[in-house]
Structure formats: C-alpha cells, structure tokens
C-alpha atoms as a PDB file:
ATOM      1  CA  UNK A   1       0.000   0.000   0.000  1.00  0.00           C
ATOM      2  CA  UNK A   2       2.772   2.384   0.796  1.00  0.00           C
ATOM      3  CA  UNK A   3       4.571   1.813  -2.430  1.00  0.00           C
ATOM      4  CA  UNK A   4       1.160   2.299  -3.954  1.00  0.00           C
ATOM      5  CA  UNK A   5       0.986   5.465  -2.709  1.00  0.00           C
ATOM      6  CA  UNK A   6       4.305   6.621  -3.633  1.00  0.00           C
ATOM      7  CA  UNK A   7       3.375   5.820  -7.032  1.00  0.00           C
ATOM      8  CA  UNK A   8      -0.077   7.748  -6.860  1.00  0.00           C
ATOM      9  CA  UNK A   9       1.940  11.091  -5.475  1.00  0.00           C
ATOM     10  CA  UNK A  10       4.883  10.374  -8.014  1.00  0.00           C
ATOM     11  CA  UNK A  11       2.309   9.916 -10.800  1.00  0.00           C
ATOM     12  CA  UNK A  12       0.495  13.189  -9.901  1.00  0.00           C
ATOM     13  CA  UNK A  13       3.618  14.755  -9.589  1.00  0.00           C
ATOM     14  CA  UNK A  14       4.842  13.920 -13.119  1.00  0.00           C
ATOM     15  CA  UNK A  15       1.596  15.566 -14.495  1.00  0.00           C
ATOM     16  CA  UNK A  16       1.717  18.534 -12.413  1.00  0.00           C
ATOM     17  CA  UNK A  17       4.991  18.880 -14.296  1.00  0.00           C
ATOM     18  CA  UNK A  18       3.944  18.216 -17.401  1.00  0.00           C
ATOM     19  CA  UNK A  19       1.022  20.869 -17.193  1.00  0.00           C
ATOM     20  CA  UNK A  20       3.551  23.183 -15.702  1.00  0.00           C
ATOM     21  CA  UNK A  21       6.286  22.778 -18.636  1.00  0.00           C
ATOM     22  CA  UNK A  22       2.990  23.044 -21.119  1.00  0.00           C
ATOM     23  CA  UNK A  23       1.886  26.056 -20.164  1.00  0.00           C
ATOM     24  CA  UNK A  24       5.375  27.542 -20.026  1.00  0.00           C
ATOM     25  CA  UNK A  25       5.628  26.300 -23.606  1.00  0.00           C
ATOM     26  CA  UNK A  26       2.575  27.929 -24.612  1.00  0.00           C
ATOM     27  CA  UNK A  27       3.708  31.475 -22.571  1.00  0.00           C
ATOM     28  CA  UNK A  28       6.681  30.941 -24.504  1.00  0.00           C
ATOM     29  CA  UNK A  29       5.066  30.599 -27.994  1.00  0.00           C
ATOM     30  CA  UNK A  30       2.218  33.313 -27.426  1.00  0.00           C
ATOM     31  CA  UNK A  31       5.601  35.847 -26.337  1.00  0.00           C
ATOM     32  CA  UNK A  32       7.062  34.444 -29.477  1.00  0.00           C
ATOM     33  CA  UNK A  33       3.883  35.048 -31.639  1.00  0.00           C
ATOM     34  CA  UNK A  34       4.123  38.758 -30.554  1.00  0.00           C
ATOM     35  CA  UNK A  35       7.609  39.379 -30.839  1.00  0.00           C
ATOM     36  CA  UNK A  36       7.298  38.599 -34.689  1.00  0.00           C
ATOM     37  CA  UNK A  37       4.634  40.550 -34.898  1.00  0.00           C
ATOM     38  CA  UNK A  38       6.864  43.362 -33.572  1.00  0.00           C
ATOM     39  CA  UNK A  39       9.400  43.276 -36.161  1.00  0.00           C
ATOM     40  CA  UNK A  40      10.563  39.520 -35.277  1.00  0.00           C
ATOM     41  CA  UNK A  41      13.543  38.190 -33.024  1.00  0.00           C
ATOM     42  CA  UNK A  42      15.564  39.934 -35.450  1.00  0.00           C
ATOM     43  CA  UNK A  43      15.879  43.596 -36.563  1.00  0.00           C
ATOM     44  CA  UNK A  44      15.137  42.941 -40.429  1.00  0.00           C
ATOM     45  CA  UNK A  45      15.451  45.205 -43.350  1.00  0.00           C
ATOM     46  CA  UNK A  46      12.184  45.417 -45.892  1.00  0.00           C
ATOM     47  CA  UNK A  47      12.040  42.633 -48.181  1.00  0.00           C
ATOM     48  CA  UNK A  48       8.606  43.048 -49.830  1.00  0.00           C
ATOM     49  CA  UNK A  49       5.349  44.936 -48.874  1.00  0.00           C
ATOM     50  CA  UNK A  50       1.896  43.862 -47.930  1.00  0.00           C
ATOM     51  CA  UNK A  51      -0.120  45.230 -50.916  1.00  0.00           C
ATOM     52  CA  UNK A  52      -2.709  44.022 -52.886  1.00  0.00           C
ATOM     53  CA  UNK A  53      -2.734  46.690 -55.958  1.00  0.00           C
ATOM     54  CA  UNK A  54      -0.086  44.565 -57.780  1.00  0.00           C
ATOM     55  CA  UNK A  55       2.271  47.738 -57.480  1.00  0.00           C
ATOM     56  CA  UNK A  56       6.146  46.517 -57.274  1.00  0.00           C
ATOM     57  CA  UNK A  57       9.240  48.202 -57.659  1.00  0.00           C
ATOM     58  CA  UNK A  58      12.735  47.690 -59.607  1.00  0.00           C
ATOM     59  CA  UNK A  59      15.861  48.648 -58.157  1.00  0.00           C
ATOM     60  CA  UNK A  60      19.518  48.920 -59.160  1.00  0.00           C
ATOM     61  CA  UNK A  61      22.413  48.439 -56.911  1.00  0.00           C
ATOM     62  CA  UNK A  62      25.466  50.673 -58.830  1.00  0.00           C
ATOM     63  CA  UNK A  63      28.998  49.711 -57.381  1.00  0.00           C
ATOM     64  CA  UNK A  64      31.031  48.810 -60.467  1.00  0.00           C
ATOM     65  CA  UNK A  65      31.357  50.563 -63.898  1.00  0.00           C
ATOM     66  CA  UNK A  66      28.671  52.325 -66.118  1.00  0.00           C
ATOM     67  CA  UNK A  67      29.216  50.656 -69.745  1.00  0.00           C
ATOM     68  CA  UNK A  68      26.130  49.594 -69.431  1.00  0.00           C
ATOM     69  CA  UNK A  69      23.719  52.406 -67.578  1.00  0.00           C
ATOM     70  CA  UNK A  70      23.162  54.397 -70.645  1.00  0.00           C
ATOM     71  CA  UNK A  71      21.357  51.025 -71.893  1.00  0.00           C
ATOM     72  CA  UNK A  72      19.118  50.941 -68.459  1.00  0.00           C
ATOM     73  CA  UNK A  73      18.166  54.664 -68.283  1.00  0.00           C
ATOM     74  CA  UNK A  74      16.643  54.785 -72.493  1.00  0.00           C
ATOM     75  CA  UNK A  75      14.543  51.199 -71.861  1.00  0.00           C
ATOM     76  CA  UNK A  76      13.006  52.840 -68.205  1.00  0.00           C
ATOM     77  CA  UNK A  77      12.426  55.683 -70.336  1.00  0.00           C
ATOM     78  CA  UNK A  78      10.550  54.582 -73.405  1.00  0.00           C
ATOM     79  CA  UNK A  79       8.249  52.299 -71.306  1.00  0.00           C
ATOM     80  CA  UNK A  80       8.836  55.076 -68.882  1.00  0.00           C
ATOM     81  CA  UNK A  81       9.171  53.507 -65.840  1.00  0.00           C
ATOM     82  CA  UNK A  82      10.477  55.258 -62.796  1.00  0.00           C
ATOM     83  CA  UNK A  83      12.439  53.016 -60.464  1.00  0.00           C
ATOM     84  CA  UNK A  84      15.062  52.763 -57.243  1.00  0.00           C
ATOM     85  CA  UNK A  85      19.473  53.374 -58.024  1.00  0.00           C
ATOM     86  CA  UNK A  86      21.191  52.343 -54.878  1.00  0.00           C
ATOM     87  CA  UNK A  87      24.634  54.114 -55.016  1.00  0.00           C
ATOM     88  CA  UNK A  88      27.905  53.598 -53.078  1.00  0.00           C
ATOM     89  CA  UNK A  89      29.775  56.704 -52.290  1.00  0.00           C
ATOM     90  CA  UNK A  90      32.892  55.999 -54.567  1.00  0.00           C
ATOM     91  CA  UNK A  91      30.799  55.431 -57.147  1.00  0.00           C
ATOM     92  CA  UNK A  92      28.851  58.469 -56.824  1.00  0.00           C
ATOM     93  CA  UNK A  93      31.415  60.835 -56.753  1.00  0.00           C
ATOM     94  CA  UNK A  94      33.635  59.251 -59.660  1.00  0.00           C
ATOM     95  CA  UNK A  95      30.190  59.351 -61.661  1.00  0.00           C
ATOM     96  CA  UNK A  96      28.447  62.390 -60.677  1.00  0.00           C
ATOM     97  CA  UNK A  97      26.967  62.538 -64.619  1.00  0.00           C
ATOM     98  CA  UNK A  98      25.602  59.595 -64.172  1.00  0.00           C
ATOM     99  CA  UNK A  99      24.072  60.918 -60.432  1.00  0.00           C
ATOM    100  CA  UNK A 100      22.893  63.745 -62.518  1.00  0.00           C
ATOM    101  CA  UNK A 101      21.644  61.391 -65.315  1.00  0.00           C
ATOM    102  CA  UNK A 102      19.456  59.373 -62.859  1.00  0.00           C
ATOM    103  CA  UNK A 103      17.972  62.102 -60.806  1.00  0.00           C
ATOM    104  CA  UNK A 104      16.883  64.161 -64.110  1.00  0.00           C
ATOM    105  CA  UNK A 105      14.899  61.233 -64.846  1.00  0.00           C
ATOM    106  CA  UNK A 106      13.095  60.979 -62.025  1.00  0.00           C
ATOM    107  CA  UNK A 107      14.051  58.285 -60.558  1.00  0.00           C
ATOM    108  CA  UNK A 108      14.981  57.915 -57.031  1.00  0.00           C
ATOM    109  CA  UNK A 109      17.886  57.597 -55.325  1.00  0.00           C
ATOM    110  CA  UNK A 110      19.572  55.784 -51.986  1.00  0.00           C
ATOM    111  CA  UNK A 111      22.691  54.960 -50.353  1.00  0.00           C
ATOM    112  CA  UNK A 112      23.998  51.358 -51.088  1.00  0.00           C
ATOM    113  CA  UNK A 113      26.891  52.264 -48.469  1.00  0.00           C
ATOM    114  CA  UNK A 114      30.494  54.688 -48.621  1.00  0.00           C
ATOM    115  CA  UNK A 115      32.679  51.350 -49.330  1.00  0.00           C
ATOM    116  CA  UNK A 116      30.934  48.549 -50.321  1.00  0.00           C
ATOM    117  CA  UNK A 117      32.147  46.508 -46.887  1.00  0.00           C
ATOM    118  CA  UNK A 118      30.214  43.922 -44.811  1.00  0.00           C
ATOM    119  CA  UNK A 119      28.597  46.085 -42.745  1.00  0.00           C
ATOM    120  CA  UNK A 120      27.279  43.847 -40.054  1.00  0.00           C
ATOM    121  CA  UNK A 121      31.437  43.730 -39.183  1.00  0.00           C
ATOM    122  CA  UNK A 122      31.273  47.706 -38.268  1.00  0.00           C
ATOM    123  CA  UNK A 123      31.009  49.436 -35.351  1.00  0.00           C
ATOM    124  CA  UNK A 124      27.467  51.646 -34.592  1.00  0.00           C
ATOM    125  CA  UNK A 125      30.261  54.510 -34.918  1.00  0.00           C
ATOM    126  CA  UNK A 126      31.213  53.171 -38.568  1.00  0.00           C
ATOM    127  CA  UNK A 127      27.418  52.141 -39.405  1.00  0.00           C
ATOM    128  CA  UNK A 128      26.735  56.210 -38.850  1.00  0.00           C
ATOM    129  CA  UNK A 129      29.760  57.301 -41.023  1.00  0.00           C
ATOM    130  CA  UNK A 130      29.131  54.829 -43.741  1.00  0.00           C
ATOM    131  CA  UNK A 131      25.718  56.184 -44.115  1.00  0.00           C
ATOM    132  CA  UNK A 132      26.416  60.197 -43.729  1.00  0.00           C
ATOM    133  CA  UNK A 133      29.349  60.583 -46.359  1.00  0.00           C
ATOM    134  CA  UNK A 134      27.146  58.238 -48.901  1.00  0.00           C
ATOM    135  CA  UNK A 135      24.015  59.902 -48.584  1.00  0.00           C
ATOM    136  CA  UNK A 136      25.816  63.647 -48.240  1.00  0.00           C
ATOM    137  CA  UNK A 137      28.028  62.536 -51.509  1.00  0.00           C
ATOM    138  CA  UNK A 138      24.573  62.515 -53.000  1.00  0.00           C
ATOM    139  CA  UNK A 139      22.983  64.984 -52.240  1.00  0.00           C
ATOM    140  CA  UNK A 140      25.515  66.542 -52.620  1.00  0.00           C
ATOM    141  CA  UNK A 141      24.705  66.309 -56.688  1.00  0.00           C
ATOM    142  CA  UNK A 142      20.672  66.284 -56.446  1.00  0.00           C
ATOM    143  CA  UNK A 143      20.161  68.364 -54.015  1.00  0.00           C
ATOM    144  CA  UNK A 144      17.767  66.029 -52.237  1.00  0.00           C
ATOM    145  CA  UNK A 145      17.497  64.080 -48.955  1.00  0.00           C
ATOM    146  CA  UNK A 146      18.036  60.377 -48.782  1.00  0.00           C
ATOM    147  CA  UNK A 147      16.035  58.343 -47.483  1.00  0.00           C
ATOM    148  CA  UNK A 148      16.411  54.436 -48.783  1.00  0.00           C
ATOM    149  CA  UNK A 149      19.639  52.283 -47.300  1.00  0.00           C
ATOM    150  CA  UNK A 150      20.363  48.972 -48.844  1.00  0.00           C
ATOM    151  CA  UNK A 151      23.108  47.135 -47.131  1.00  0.00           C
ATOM    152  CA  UNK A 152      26.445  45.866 -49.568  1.00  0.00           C
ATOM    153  CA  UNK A 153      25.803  42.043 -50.486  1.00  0.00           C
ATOM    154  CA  UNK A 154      22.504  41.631 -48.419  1.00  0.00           C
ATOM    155  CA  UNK A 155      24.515  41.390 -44.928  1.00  0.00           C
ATOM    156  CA  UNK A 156      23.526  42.943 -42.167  1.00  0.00           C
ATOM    157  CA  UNK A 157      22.816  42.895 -37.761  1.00  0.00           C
ATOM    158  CA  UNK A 158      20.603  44.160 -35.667  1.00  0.00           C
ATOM    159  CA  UNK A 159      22.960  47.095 -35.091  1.00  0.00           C
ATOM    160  CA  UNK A 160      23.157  48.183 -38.874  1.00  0.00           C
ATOM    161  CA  UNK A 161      19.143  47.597 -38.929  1.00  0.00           C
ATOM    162  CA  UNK A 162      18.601  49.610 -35.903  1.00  0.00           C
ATOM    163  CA  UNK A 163      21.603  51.977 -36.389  1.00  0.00           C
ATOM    164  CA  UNK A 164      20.297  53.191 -39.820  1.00  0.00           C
ATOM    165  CA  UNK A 165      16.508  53.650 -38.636  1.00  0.00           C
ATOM    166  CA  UNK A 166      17.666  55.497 -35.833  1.00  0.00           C
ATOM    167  CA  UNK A 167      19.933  57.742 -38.285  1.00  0.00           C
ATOM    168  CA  UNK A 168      16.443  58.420 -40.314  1.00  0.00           C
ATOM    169  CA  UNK A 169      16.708  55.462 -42.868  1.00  0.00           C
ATOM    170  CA  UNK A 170      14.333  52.781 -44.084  1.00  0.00           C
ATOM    171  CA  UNK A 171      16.975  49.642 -44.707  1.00  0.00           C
ATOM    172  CA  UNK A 172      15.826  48.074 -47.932  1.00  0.00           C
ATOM    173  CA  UNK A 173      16.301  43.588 -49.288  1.00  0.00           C
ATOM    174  CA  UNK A 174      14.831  42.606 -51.828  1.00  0.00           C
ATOM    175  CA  UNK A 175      12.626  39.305 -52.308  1.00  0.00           C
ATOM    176  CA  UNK A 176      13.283  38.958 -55.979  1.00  0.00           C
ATOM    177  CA  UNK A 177      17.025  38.160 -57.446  1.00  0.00           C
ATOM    178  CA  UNK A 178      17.483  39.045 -60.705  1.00  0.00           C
ATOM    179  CA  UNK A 179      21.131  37.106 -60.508  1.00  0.00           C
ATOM    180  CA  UNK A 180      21.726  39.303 -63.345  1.00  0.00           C
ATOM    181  CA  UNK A 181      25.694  40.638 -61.812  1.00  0.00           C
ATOM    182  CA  UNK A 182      26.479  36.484 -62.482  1.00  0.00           C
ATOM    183  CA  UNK A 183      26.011  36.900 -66.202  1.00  0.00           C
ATOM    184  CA  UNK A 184      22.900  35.110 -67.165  1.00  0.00           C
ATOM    185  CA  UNK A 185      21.473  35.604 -70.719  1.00  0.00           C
ATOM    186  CA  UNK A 186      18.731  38.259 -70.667  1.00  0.00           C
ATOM    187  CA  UNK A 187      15.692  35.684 -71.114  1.00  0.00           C
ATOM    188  CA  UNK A 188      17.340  33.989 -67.970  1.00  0.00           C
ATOM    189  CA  UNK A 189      16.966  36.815 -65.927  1.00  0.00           C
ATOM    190  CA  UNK A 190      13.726  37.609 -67.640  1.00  0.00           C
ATOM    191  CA  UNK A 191      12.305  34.129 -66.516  1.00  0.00           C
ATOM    192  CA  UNK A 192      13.824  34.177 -63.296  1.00  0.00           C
ATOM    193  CA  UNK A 193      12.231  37.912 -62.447  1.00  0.00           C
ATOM    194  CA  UNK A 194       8.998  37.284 -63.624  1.00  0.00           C
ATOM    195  CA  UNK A 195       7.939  33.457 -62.194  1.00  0.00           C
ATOM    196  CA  UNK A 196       8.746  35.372 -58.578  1.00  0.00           C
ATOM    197  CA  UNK A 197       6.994  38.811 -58.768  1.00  0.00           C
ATOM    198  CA  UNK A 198       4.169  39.137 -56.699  1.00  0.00           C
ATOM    199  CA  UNK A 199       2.005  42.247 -55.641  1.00  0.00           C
ATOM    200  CA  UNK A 200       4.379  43.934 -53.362  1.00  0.00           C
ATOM    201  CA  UNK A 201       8.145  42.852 -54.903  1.00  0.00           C
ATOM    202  CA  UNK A 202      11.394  44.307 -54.830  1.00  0.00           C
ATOM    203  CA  UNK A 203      13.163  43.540 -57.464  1.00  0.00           C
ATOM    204  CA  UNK A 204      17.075  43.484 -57.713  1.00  0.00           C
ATOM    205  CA  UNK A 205      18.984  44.548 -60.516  1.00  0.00           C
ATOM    206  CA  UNK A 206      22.527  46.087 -61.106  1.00  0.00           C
ATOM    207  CA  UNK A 207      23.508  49.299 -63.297  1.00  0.00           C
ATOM    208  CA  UNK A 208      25.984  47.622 -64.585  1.00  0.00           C
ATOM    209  CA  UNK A 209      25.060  43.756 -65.900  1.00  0.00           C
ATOM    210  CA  UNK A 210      25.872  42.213 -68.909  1.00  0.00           C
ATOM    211  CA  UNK A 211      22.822  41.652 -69.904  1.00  0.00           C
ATOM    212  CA  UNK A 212      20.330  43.756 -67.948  1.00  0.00           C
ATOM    213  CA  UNK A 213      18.935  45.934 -70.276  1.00  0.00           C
ATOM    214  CA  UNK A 214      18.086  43.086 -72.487  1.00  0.00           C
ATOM    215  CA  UNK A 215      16.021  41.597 -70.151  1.00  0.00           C
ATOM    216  CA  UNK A 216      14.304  44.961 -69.039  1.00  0.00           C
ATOM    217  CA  UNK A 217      12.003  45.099 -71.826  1.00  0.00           C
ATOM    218  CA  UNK A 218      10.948  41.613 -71.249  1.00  0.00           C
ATOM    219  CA  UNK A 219      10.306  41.995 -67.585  1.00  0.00           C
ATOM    220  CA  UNK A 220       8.669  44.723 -67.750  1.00  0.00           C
ATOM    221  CA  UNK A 221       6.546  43.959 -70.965  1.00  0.00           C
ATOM    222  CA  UNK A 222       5.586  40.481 -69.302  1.00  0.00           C
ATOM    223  CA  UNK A 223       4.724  41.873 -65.732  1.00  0.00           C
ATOM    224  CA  UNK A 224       2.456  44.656 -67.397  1.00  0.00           C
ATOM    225  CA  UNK A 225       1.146  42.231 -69.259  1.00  0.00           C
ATOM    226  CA  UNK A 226      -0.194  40.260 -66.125  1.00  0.00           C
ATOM    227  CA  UNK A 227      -0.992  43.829 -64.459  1.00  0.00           C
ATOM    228  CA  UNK A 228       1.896  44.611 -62.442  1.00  0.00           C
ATOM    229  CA  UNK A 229       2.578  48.356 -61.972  1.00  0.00           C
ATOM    230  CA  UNK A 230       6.140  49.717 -61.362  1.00  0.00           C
ATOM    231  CA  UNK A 231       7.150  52.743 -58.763  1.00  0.00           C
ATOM    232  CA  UNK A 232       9.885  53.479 -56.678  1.00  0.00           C
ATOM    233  CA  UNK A 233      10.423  52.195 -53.603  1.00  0.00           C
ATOM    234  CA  UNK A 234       9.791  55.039 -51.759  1.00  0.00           C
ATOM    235  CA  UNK A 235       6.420  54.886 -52.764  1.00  0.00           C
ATOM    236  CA  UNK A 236       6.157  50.812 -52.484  1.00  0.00           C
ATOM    237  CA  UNK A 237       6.798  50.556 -48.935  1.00  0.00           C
ATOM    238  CA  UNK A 238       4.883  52.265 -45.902  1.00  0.00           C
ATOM    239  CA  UNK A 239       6.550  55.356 -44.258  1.00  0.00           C
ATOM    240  CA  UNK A 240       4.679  54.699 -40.676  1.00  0.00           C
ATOM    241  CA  UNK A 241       2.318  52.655 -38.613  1.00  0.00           C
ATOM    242  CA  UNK A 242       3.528  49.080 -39.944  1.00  0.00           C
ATOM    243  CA  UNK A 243       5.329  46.245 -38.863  1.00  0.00           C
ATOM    244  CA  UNK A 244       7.982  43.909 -40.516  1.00  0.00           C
ATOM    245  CA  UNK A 245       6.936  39.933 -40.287  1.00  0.00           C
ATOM    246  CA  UNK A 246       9.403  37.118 -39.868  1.00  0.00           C
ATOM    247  CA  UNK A 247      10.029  37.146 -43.775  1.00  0.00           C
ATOM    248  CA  UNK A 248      10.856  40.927 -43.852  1.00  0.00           C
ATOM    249  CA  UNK A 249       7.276  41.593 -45.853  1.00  0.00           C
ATOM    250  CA  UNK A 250       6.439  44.963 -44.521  1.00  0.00           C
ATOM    251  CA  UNK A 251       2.492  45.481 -43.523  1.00  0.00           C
ATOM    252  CA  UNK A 252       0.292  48.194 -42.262  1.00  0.00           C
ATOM    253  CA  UNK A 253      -0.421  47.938 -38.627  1.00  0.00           C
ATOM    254  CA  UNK A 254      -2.948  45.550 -37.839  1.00  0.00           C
ATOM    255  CA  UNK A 255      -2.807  43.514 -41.184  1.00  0.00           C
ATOM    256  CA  UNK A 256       0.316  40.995 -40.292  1.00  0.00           C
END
C-alpha cells in the first residue's frame, strides 16, 4: 500500500509537471507570436510589402562601372518607368553625370553604403559614417534628402538595422534576385524575375550587368502584361504605422 501510494503522489507529480512545462511552452510561444509581430527576433530590413494593388518596384544596386547604364536609363524611359538606383559613395562621386543622369529622370535615389564593406562587421560609430558621407556625396549632386539604405551584399545585424533607422533610414532587401551581376542571358533573368513577382516585390537589378537591359524590356513587358505596376520604392513601402513579419514583408499595422 505504501509503495502504492508513492506511485499515486509520483504519478500526480509527473503531471503537475507536465502541465507546468505546457503552459510555459505555450507562454513561450504566445511571447514568441508577438515578438514577430513586432518586427521579429531579429531587426530585419524590408524585403517586400503587404499590398494588394499589384504595385512593385525595380531597383539597381550601382557599385562597379557604367558601360552599361546608358542602356538601363533609355529602356526605363521609353516604357517610362520610374524606379530605385542604390549608389555607393565611390561610385557616386567618380560618376556624378551619371548621379545627374538618374535624378533628371526621375528616378529615385539611396545609399547602397560609402565602401561597399560587410557592414554587419562595423562598429554603430562606422554604421553612422558609412551612411552620412554616402548619402551627403549625393545629395551633394541632387540636391535632395536620402532616405532608402540597402546594405552591400545583403549582410547585415541588428545594429546596422537599428543603427540606420535610428539615423532616419528605411533599410531596404529585396525578395526577388534578378542574378543578373552572375552573367545570365537576358531571357534567364527575364524568366527568373517574372515566375517570382508578386504584388508587393522588390526587385534586384545592377547598373551595370551584362545583360540587364536586355532583359528589361521583357520583364517589364511580361509583368504589365499580367498587371503589375512599377514605382519606386519610396512609394512601395509604408513610411509609418507598420510592422515587418518574420520574412521581412512589410504590412500596415494591424494587417500581419
């Protein structure tokens, strides 16, 4: 009988734990549940936006080169299309014609960094003077505030995410990859653009690819074609009241 009762207590015991370590789990995942709602564990960038309008937006990281920009800027002007030129501060002010070039168009500009380095390696002291001389080098030429960061090769840390929204910035991704800096023949980047749009997309591109303004025509044909409507990002994304999801897909507040 006394070993029966052991049992009983050790039994009820067990389950008491089990309930205990259940509910924790379930505080855990409801805590968990609202911390992606608030942006997620991690400080993320905006990959895509929450929009049903089909609107999406084409962007151009410039780093290396112009041979082939002059080719970009005519095909986003005859199906005039105004888009998003990331720029890195060396390349900014060795091609201040091209700055020019790009802003008289209409198209918008942002900071893509001062030197191209892995910025999730820098110090918040660093982050702040990567993104002052890049933005000042251009407005320096337009005459106009930036506003859009996109970090050099996609890398970034909490610190760079919440270093350049503190310094007045809305870090920028991407959730379509053109691939078109590796090369591919223009229908490649064509097909691979296209098959991944959806309402909401930012699109990555390079001033500079082989290829690139081959393809444009055929993206953008295609994507009009199924509806799609193309605008900076500065007019993609929301400015306030929103929230970033787990994927980086930026909605208003209340719809994520």
């Amino acid at each position: 009988m006394r070993f029966f009762t052991i049992r009983l207590k050790s039994v009820a015991l067990a389950g008491a734990l089990v309930l205990l370590l259940g509910a924790g789990m379930l505080t855990a995942n409801a805590a968990g549940a609202q911390t992606v709602y608030r942006s997620g564990a991690r400080s993320l960038p905006i990959y895509s936006v929450d929009r049903d309008d089909n609107k999406v937006a084409l962007s151009f990281d410039c780093a290396w080169g112009v041979e082939h920009t002059d080719a970009i800027l005519r095909c986003l002007s005859e199906a005039k299309v105004r888009v998003t030129f990331f720029m890195v501060e060396f390349w900014t002010t060795r091609y201040p014609e091209y700055v020019k070039k790009i802003d008289a168009a209409s198209h918008e500009i942002g900071t893509h960094s001062s030197t191209h380095s892995y910025m999730s390696r820098q110090s918040e002291l660093e982050i702040k003077e990567e993104l002052t001389a890049s933005s000042a080098a251009i407005t320096a030429v337009t005459g106009k505030r930036v506003e859009l960061f996109r970090p050099p090769y996609g890398d970034y840390d909490d610190l760079l995410i919440d270093t350049a929204r503190a310094e007045g910035f809305y870090p920028i991704q991407w959730d379509v990859d053109s691939l078109d800096w590796k090369d591919l023949s223009a229908a490649d980047i064509a097909t691979r653009v296209t098959e991944r749009v959806k309402s909401g997309s930012i699109i990555l591109m390079h001033n500079n690819g082989l290829h690139t303004a081959e393809a444009l025509p055929i993206v953008i044909d295609t994507l009009r074609a199924r509806g799609f409507e193309f605008v900076p990002i500065g007019e993609l994304i929301y400015r306030e009241n929103y929230t970033i999801d787990s994927a980086g897909r930026q909605h208003p507040n209340g719809a994520a």
